[in-house]
Structures are given as C-alpha cells and as structure tokens.
N, C-alpha and C. Protein backbone atom coordinates (compact mmCIF):
# COMPACT_ATOMS: atom_id res chain seq x y z
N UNK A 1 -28.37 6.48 -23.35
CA UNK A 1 -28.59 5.71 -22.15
C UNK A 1 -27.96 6.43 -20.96
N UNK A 2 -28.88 6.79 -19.84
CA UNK A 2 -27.97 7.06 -18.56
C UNK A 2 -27.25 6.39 -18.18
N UNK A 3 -26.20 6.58 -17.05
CA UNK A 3 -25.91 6.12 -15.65
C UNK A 3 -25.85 7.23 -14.80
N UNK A 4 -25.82 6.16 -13.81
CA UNK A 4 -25.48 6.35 -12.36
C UNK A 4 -23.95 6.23 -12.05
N UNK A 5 -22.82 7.24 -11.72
CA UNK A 5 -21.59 7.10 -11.53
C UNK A 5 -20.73 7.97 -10.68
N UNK A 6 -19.96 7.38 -10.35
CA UNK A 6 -19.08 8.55 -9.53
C UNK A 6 -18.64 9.60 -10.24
N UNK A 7 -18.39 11.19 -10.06
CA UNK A 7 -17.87 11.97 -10.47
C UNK A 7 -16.61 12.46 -9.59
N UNK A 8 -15.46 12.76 -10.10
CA UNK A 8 -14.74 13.22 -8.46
C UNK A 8 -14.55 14.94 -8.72
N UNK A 9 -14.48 15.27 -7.25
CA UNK A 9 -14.18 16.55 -7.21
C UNK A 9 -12.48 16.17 -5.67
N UNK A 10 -12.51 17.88 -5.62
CA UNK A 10 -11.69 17.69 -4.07
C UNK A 10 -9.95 17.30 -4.72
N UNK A 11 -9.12 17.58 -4.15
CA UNK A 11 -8.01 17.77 -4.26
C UNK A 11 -6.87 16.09 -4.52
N UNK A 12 -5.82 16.72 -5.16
CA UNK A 12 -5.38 16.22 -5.51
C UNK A 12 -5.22 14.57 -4.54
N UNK A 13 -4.74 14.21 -3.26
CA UNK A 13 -4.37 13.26 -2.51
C UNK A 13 -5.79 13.61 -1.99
N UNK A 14 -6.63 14.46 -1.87
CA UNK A 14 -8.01 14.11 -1.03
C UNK A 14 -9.57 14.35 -1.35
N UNK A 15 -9.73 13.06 -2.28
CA UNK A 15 -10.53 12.78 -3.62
C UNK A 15 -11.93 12.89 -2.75
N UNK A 16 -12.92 13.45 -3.54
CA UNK A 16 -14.04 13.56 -2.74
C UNK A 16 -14.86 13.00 -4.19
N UNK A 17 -15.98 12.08 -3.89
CA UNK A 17 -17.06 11.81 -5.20
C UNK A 17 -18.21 12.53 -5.05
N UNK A 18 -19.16 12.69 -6.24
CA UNK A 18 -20.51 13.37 -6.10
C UNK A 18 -21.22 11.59 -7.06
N UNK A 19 -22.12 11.54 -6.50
CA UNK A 19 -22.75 10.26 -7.43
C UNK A 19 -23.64 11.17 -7.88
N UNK A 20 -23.64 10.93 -9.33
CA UNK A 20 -24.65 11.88 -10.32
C UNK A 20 -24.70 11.09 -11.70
N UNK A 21 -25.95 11.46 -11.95
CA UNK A 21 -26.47 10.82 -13.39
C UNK A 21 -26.23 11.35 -14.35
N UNK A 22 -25.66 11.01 -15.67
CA UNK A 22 -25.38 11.31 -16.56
C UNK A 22 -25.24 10.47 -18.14
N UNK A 23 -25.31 11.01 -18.97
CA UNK A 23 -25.29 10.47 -20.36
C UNK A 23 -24.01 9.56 -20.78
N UNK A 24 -24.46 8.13 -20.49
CA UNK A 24 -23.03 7.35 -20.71
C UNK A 24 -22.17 7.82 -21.48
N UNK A 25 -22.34 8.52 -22.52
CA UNK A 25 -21.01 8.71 -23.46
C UNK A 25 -20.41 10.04 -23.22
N UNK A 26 -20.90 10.55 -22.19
CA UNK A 26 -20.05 11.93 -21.85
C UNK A 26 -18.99 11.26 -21.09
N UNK A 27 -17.99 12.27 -20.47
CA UNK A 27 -16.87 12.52 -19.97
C UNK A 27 -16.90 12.03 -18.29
N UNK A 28 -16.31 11.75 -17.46
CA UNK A 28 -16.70 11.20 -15.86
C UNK A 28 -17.19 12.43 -15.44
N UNK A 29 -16.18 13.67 -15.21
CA UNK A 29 -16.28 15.01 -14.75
C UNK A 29 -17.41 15.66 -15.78
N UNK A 30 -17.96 15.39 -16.54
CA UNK A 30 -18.56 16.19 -17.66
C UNK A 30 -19.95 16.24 -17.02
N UNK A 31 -21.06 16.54 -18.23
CA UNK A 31 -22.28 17.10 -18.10
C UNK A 31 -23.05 16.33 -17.18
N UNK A 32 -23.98 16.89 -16.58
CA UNK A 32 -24.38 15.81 -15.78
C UNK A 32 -25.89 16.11 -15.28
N UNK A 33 -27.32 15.19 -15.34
CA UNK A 33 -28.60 15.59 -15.31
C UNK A 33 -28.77 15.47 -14.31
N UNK A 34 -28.13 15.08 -13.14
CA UNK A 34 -28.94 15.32 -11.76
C UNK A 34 -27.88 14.34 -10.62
N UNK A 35 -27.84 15.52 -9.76
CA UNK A 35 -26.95 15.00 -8.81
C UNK A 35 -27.70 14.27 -7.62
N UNK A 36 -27.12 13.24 -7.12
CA UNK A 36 -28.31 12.23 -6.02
C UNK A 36 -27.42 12.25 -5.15
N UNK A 37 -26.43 12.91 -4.86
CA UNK A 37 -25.79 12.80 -3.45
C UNK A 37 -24.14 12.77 -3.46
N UNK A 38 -23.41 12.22 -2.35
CA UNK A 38 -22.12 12.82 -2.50
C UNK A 38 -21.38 11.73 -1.68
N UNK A 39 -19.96 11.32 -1.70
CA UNK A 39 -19.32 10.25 -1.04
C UNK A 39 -17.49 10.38 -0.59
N UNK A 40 -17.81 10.69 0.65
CA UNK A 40 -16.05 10.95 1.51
C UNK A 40 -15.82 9.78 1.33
N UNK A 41 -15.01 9.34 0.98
CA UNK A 41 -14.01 7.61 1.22
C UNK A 41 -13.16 8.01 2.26
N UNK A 42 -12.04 9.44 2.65
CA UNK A 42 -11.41 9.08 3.83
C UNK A 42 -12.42 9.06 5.63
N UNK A 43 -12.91 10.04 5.19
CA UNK A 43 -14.10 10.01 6.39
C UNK A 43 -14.79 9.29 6.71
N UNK A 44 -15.44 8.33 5.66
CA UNK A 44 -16.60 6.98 5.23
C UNK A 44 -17.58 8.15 5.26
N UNK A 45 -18.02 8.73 4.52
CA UNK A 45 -19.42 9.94 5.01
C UNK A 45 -20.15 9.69 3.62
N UNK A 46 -21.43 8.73 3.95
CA UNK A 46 -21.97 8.62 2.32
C UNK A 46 -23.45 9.31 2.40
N UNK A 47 -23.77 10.53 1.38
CA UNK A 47 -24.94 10.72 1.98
C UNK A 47 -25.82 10.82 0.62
N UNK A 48 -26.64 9.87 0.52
CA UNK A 48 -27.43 9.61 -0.93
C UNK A 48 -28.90 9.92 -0.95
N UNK A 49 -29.83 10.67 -2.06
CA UNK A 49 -31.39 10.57 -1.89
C UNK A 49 -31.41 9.04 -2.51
N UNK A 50 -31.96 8.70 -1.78
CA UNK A 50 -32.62 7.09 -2.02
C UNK A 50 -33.62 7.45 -2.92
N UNK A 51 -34.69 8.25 -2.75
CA UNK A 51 -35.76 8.05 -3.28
C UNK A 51 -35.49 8.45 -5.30
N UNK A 52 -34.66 9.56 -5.35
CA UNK A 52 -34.39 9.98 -5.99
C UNK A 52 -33.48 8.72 -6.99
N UNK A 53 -32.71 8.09 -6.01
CA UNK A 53 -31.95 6.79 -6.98
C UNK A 53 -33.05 5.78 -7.51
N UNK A 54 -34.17 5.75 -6.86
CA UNK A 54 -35.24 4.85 -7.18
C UNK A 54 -35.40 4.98 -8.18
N UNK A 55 -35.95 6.64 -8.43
CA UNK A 55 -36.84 6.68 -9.45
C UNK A 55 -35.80 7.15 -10.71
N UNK A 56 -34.67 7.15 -10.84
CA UNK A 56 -33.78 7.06 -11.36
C UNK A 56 -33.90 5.99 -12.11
N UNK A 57 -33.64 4.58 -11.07
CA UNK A 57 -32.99 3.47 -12.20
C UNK A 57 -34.71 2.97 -12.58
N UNK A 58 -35.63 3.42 -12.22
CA UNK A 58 -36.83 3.35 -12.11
C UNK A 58 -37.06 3.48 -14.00
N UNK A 59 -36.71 4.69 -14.05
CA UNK A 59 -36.43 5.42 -15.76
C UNK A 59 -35.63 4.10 -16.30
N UNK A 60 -34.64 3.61 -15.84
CA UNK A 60 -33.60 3.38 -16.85
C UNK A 60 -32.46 3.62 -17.10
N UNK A 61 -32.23 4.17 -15.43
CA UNK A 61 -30.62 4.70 -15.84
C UNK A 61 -29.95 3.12 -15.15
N UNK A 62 -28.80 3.09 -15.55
CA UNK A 62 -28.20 1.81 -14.98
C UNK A 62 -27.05 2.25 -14.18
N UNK A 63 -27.37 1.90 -12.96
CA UNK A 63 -25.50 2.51 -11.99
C UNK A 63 -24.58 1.84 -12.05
N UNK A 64 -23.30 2.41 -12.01
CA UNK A 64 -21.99 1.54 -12.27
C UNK A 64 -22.04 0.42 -10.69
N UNK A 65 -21.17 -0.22 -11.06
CA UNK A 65 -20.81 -1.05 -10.38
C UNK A 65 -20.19 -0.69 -8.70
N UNK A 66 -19.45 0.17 -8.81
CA UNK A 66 -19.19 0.64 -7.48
C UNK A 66 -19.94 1.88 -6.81
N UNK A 67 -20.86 2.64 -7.52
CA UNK A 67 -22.24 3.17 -6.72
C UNK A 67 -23.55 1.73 -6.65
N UNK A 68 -23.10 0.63 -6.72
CA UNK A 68 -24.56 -0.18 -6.42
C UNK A 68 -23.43 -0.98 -5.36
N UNK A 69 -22.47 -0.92 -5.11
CA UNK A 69 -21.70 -1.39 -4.19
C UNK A 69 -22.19 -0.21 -2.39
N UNK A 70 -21.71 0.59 -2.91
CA UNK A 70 -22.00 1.56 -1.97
C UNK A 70 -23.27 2.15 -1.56
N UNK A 71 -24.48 1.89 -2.41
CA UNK A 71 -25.58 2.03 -2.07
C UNK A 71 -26.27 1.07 -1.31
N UNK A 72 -25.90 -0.52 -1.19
CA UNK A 72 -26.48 -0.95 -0.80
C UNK A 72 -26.67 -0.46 0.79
C-alpha cells in the first residue's frame, strides 16, 4: 500500500520536508516512488503538483494526516 508523507531533509535545527510517495512499510527517509513537491515550515513556502497528488490518491495511495492538513 502507498502513502503520501513527509520525508525530512535540511539540517539539524532547520528541518526542511519533501512530500513524496512511498511504500508504507519502508523507512520515512527511505525509498521513495515519486516526489510531488516540497515544504519550508520556517519560511511557510509550500510548493506541491496538485495534479500529480490527484492522480496519486486517484491510484490509492492514502496521505498521512499532516500532508492532507497542508494540502488543503
């Protein structure tokens, strides 16, 4: 089963996310089938393919809870 989830990259005190799809039972940082965009929390800078998340949960992937927070 996919999701949809945050991955983090970016330094220690200045956490940067990538929202990317991946195989629920992998690792957060681990393998990952397709990246849909990326998210600054200190900046607020969210920049997502919509269309691409569509056809995403479109398939069947299910997004966590705090990328369907932030997507709206």
């Amino acid at each position: 089963m996919l999701r949809i989830r945050l991955s983090e990259t970016g330094k220690k005190h200045d956490r940067k996310f990538r929202i990317v799809v991946g195989e629920r039972r992998s690792k957060r940082d681990g393998k990952v089938v397709d990246t849909l965009g990326h998210w600054d929390p200190r900046n607020n800078i969210l920049v997502v393919d919509k269309e691409k998340y569509a056809q995403w949960v479109q398939k069947g992937a299910q997004p966590a809870h705090s990328v369907q927070k932030l997507v709206k």
